[in-house]
C-alpha atoms as a PDB file:
ATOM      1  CA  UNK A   1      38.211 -49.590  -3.448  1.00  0.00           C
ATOM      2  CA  UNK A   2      41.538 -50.246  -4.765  1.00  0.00           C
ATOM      3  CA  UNK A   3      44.545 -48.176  -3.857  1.00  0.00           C
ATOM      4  CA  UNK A   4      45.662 -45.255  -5.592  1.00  0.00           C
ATOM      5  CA  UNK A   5      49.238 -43.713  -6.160  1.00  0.00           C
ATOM      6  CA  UNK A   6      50.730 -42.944  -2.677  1.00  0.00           C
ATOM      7  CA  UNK A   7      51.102 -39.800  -3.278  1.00  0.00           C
ATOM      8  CA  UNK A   8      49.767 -36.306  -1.611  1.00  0.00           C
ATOM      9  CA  UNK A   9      47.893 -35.206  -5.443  1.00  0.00           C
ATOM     10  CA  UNK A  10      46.169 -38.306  -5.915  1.00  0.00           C
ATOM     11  CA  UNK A  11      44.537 -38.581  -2.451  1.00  0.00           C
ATOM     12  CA  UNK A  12      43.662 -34.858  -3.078  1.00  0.00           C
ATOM     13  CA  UNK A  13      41.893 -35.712  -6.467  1.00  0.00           C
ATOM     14  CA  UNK A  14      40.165 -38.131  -4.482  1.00  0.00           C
ATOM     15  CA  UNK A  15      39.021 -36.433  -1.498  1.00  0.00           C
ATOM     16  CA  UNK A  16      37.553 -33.910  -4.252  1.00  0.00           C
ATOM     17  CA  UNK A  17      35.454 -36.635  -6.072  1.00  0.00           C
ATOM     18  CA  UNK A  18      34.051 -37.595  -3.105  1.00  0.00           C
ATOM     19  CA  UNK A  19      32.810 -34.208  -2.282  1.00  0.00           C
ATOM     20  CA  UNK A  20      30.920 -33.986  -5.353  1.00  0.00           C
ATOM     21  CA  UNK A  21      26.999 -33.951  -4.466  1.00  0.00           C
ATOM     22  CA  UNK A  22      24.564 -36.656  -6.007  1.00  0.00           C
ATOM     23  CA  UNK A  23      23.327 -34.785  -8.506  1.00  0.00           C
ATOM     24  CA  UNK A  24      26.038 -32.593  -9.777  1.00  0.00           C
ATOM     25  CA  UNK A  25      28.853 -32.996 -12.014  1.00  0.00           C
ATOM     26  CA  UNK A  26      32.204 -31.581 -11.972  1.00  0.00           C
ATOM     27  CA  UNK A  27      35.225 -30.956 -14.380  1.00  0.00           C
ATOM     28  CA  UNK A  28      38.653 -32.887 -15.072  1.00  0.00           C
ATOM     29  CA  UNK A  29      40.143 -29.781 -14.960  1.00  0.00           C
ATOM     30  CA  UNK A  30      38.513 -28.319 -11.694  1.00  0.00           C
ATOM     31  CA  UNK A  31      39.576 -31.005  -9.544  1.00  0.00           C
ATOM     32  CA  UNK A  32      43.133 -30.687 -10.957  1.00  0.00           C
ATOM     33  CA  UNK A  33      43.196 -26.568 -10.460  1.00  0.00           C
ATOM     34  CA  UNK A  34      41.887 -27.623  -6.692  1.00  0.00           C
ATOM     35  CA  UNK A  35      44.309 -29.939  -6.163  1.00  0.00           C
ATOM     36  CA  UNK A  36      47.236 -27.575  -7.180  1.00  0.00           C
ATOM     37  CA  UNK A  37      47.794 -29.009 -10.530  1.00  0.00           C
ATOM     38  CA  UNK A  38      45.851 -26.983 -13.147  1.00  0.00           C
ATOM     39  CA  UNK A  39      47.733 -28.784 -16.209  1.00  0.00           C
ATOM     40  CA  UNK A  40      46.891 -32.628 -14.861  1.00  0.00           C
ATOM     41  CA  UNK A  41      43.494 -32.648 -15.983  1.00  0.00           C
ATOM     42  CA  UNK A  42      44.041 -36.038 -17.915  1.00  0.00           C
ATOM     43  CA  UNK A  43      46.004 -37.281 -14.645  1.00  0.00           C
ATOM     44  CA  UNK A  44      43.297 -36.818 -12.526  1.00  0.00           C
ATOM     45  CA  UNK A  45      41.355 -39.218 -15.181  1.00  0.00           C
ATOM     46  CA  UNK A  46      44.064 -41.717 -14.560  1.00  0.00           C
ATOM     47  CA  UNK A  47      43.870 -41.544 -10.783  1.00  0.00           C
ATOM     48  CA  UNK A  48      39.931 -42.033 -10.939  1.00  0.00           C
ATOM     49  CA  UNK A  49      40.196 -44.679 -13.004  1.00  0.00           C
ATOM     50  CA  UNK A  50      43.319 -46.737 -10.824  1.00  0.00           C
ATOM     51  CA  UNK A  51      41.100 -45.993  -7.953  1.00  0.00           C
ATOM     52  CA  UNK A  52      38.557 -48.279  -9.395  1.00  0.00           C
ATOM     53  CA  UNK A  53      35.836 -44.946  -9.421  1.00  0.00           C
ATOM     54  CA  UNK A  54      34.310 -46.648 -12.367  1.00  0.00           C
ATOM     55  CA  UNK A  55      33.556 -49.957 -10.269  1.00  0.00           C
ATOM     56  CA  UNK A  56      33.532 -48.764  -6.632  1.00  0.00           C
ATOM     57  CA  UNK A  57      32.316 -46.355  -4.143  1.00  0.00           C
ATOM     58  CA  UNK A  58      34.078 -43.844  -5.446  1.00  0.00           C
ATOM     59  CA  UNK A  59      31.716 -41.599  -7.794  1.00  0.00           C
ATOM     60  CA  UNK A  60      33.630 -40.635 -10.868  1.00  0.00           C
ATOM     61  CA  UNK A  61      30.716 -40.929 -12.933  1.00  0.00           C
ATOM     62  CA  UNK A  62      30.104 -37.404 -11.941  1.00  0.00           C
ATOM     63  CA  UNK A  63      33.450 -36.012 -13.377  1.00  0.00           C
ATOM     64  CA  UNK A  64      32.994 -35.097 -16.846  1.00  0.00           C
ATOM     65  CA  UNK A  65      35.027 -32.539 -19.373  1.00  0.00           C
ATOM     66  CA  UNK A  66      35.169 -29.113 -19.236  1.00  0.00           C
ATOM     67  CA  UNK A  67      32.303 -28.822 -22.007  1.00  0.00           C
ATOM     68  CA  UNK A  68      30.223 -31.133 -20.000  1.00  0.00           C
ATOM     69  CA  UNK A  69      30.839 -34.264 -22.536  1.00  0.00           C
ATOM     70  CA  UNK A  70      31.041 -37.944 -20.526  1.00  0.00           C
ATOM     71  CA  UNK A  71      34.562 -38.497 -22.359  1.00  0.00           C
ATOM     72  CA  UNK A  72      35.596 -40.711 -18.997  1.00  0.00           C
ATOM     73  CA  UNK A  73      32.528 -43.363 -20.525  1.00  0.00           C
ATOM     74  CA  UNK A  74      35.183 -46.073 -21.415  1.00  0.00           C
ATOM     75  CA  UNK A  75      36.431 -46.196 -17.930  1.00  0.00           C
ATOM     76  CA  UNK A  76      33.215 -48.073 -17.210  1.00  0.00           C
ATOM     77  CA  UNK A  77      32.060 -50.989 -17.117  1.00  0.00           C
ATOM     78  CA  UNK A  78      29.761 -50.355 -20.250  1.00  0.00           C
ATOM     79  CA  UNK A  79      29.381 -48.237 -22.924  1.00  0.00           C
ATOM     80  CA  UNK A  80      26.219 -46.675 -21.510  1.00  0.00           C
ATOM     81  CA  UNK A  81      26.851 -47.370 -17.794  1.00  0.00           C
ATOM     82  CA  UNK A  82      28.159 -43.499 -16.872  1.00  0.00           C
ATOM     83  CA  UNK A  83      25.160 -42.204 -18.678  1.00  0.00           C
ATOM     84  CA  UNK A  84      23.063 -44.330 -16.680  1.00  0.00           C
ATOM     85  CA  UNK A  85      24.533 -43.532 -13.365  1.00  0.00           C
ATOM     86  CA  UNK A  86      23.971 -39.867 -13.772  1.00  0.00           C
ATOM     87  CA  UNK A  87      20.433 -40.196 -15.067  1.00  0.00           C
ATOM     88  CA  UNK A  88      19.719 -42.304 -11.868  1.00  0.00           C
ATOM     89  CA  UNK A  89      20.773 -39.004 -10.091  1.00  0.00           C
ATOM     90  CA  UNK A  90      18.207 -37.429 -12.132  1.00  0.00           C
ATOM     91  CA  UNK A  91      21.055 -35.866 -14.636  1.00  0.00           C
ATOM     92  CA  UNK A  92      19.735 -35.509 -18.117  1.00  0.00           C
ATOM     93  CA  UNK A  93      22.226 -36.874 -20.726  1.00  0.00           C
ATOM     94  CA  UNK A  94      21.787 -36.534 -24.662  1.00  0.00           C
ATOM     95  CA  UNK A  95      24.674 -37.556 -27.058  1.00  0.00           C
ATOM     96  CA  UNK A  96      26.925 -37.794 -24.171  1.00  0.00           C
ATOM     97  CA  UNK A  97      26.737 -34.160 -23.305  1.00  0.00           C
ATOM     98  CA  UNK A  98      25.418 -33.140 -20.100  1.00  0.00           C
ATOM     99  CA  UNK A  99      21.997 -31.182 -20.261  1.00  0.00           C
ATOM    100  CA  UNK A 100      21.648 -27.868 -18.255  1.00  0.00           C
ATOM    101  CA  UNK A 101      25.967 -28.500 -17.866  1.00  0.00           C
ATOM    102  CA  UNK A 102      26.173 -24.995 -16.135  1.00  0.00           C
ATOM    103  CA  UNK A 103      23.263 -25.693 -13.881  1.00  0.00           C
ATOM    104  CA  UNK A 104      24.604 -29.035 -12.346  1.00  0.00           C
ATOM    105  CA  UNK A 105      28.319 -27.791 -12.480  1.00  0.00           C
ATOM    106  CA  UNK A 106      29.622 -27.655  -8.585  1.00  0.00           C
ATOM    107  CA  UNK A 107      33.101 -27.084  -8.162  1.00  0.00           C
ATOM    108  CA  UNK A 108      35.076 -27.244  -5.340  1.00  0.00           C
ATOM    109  CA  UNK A 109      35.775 -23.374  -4.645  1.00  0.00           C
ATOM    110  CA  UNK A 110      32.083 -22.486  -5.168  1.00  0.00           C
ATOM    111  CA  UNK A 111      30.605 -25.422  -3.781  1.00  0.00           C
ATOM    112  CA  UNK A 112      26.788 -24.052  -3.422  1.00  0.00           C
END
């Protein structure tokens, strides 16, 4: 996986992602109020996507917006790849919104 910013935020944002369980999808904005930030919801999209989360090990495929809508899609490798990766974790997509969005939500201060 390619390296992201050096700094103390972004390897936060990333330590979050990887907590995320197969299965579950969590917010932009989430990750950034974890990681101390609650305004850097659109920086924690850019430090997924320099980390190479759309190509790697890293599974930002599970971070979606705040309404449950895959608006990180174009990160990916193809147009339909995000979708795909989340329906092969048995998350149901439809018009890039996730289905059952509260259900599947996990964040990281109520991780159950």
């Amino acid at each position: 996986m390619p390296e992201p910013p050096d700094d103390s935020f972004a390897q936060r944002v990333l330590q979050t992602c990887l907590r995320i369980p197969f299965g579950r999808v969590c917010t932009y904005g989430a990750i950034a109020r974890h990681c101390g930030s609650p305004q850097a919801s659109r920086q924690v999209g850019w430090i997924l996507n320099k980390a190479g989360g759309a190509h790697g090990a890293l599974p930002a495929h599970r971070v979606v917006n705040r309404h449950g809508r895959l608006t990180g899609k174009a990160a990916f490798p193809g147009a339909q790849t995000m979708r795909q990766l989340l329906e092969e974790e048995g998350v149901r997509v439809e018009d890039d919104q996730v289905i059952d969005f509260d259900k599947l939500l996990w964040t990281p201060e109520n991780p159950a």
